[in-house]
C-alpha atoms as a PDB file:
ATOM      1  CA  UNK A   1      95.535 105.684  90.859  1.00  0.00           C
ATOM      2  CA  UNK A   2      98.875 104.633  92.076  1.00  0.00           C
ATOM      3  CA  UNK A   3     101.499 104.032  89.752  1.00  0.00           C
ATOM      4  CA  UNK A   4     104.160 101.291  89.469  1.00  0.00           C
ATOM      5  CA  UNK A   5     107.135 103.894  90.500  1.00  0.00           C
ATOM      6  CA  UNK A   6     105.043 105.094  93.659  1.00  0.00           C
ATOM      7  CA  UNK A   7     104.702 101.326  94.443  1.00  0.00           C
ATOM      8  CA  UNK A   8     108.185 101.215  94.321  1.00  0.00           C
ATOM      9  CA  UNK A   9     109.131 104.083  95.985  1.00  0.00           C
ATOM     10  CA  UNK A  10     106.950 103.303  98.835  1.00  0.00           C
ATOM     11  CA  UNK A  11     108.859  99.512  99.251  1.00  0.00           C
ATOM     12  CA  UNK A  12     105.315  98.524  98.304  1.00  0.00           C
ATOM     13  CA  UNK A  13     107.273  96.482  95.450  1.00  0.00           C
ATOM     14  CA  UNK A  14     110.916  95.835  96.099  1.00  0.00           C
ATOM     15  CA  UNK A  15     113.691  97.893  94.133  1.00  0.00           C
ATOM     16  CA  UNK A  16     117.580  98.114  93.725  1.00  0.00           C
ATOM     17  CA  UNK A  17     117.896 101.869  94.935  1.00  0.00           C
ATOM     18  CA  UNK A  18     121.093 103.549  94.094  1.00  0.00           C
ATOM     19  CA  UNK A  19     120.657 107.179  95.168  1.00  0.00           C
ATOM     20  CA  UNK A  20     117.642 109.149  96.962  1.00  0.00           C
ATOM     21  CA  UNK A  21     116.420 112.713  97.815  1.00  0.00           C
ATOM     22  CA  UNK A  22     113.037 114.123  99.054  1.00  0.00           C
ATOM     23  CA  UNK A  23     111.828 114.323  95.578  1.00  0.00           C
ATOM     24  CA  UNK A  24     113.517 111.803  93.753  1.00  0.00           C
ATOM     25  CA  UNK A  25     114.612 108.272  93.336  1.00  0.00           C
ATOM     26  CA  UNK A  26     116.751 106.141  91.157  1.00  0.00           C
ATOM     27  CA  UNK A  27     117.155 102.734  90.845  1.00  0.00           C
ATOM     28  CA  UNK A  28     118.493  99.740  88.951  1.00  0.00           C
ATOM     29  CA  UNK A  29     115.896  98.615  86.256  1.00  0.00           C
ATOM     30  CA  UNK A  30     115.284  94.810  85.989  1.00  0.00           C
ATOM     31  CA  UNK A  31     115.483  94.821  82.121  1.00  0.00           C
ATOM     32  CA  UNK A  32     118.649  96.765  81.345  1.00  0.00           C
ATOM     33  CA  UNK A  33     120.064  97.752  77.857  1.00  0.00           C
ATOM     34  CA  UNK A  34     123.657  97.069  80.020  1.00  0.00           C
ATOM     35  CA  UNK A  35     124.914  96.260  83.768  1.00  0.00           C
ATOM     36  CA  UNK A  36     124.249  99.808  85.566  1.00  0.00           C
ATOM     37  CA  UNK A  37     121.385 100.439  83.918  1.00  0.00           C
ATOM     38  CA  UNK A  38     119.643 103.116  85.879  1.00  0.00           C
ATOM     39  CA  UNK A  39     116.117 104.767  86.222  1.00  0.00           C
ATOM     40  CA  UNK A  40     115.664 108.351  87.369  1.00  0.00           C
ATOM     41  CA  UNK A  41     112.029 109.381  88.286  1.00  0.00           C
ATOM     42  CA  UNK A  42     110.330 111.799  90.348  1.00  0.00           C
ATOM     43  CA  UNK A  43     108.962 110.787  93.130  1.00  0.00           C
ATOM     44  CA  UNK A  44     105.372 112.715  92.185  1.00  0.00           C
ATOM     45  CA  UNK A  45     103.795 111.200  89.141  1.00  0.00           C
ATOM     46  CA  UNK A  46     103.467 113.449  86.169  1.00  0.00           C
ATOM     47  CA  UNK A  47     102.856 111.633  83.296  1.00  0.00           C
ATOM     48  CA  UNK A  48     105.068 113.522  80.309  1.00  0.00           C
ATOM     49  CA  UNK A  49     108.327 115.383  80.798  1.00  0.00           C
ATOM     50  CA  UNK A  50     107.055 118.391  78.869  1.00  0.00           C
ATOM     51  CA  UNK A  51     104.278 118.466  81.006  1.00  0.00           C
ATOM     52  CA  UNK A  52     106.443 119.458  84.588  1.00  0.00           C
ATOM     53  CA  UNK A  53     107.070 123.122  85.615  1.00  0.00           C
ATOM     54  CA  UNK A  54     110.155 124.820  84.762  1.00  0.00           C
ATOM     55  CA  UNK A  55     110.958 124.065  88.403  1.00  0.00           C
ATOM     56  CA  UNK A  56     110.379 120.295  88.728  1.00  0.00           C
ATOM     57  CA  UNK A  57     111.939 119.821  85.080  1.00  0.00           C
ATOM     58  CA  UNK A  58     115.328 121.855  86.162  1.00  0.00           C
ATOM     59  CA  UNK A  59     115.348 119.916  89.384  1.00  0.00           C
ATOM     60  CA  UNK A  60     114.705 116.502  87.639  1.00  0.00           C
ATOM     61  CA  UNK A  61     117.709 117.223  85.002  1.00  0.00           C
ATOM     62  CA  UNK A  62     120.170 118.347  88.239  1.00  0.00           C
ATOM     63  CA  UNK A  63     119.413 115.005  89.439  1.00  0.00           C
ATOM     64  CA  UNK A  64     119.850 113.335  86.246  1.00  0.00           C
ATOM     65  CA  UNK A  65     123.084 114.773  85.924  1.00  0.00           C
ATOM     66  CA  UNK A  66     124.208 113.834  89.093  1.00  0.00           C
ATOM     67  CA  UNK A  67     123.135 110.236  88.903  1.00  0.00           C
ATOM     68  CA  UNK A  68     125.120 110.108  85.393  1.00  0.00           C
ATOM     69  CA  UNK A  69     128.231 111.419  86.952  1.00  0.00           C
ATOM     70  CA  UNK A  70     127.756 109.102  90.040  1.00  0.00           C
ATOM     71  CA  UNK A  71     127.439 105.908  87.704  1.00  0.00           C
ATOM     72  CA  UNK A  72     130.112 107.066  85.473  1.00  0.00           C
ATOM     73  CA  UNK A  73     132.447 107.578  88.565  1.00  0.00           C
ATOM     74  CA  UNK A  74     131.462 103.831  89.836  1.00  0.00           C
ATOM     75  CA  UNK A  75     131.200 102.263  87.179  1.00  0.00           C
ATOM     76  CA  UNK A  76     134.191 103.537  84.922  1.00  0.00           C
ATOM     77  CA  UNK A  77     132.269 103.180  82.082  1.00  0.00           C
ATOM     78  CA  UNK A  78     132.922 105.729  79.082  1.00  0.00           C
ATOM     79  CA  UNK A  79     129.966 107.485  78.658  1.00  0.00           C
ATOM     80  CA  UNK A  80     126.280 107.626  80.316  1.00  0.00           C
ATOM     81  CA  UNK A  81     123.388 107.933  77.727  1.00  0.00           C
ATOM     82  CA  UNK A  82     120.113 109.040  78.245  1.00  0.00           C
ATOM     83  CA  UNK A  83     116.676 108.124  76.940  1.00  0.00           C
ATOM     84  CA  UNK A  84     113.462 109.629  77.915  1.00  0.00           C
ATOM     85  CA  UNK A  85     110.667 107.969  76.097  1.00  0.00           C
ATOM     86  CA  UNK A  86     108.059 107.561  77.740  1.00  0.00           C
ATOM     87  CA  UNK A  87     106.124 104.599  76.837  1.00  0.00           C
ATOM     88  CA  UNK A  88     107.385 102.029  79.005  1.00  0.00           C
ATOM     89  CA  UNK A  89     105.444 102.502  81.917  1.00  0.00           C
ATOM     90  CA  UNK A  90     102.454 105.280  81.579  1.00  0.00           C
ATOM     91  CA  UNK A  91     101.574 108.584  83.716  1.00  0.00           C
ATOM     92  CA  UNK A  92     105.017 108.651  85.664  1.00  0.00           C
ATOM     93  CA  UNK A  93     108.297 110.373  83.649  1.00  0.00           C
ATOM     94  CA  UNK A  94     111.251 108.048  83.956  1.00  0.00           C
ATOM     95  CA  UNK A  95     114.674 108.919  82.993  1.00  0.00           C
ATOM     96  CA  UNK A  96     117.104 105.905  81.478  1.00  0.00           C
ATOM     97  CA  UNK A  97     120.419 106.214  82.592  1.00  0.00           C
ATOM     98  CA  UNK A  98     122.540 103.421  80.410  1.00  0.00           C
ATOM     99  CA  UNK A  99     126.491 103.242  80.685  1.00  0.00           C
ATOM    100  CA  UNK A 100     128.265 102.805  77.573  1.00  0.00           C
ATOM    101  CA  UNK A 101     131.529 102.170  76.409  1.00  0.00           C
ATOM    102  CA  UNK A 102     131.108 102.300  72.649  1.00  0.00           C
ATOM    103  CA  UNK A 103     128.487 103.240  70.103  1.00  0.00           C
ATOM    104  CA  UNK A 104     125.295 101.198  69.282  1.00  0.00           C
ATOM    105  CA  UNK A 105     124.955 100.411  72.929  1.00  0.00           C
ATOM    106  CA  UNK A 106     122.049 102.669  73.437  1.00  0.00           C
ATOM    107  CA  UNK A 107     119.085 100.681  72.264  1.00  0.00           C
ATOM    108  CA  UNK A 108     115.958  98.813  74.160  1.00  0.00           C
ATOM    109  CA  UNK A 109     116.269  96.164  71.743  1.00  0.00           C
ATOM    110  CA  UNK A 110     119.362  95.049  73.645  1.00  0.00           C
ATOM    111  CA  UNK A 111     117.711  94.235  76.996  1.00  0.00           C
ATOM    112  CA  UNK A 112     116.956  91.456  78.551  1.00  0.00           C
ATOM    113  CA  UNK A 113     115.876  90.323  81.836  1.00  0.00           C
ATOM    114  CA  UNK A 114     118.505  90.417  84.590  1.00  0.00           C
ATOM    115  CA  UNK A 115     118.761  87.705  87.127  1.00  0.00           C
ATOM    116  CA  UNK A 116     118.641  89.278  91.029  1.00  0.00           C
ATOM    117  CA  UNK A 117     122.532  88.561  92.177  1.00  0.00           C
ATOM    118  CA  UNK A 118     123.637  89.982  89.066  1.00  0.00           C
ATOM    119  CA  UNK A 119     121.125  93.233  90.376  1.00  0.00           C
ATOM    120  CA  UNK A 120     122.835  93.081  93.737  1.00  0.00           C
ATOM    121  CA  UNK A 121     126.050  92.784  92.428  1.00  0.00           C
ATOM    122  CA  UNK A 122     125.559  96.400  90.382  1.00  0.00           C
ATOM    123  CA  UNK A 123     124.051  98.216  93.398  1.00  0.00           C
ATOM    124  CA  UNK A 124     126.469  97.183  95.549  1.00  0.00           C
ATOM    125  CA  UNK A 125     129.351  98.744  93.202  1.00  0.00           C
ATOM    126  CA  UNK A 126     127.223 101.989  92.704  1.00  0.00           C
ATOM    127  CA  UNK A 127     125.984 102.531  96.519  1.00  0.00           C
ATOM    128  CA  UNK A 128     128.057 104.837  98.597  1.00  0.00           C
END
């Protein structure tokens, strides 16, 4: 079964890509907690975190990292949080990158729907 981040990764359904390699992809989720709010997945489904190789996991959190910096850098926001909780969408790990620039910011009861200029607008301040 195909999941909704291979869809996307394949174009299949259209996405706000912000950085690429062969194995991953991250791009701008359509529900953010704030502005800039990324997702990090790999693009091979595996459907827990815990569940990847040493390899894959080490690789994944290089990536993560990177992506953080990279959205801290464009963004000038204070601090990049992470959530990995897995229930969102099933059978394909996804890493939340959120900027923040104070406490309480980190919480999915803060997003909402964004509208697609306001999407544009983000990617085109965090693309290279």
């Amino acid at each position: 079964m195909t999941t909704l981040f291979q869809k996307i990764i394949s174009g299949e359904i259209p996405s706000f890509k912000v950085w690429e390699d062969e194995a991953h992809y991250a791009f701008l989720t359509i529900e953010p907690i704030q502005p800039g709010h990324t997702l990090v997945v790999p693009k091979e489904p595996i459907s827990h975190l815990f569940d990847m190789d040493d390899v894959r996991y080490l690789q994944l959190m290089k990536v993560v990292r990177q992506v953080a910096n990279h959205i801290q850098s464009k963004l000038h926001c204070e601090k990049v949080g992470v959530i990995v909780e897995g229930y969102g969408i099933k059978d394909h790990v996804h890493v939340h990158l959120v900027p923040l620039s104070g406490p309480g910011q980190l919480d999915f009861a803060r997003a909402k729907k964004s509208d697609h200029t306001e999407l544009i607008r983000m990617r085109d301040l965090m693309v290279d």
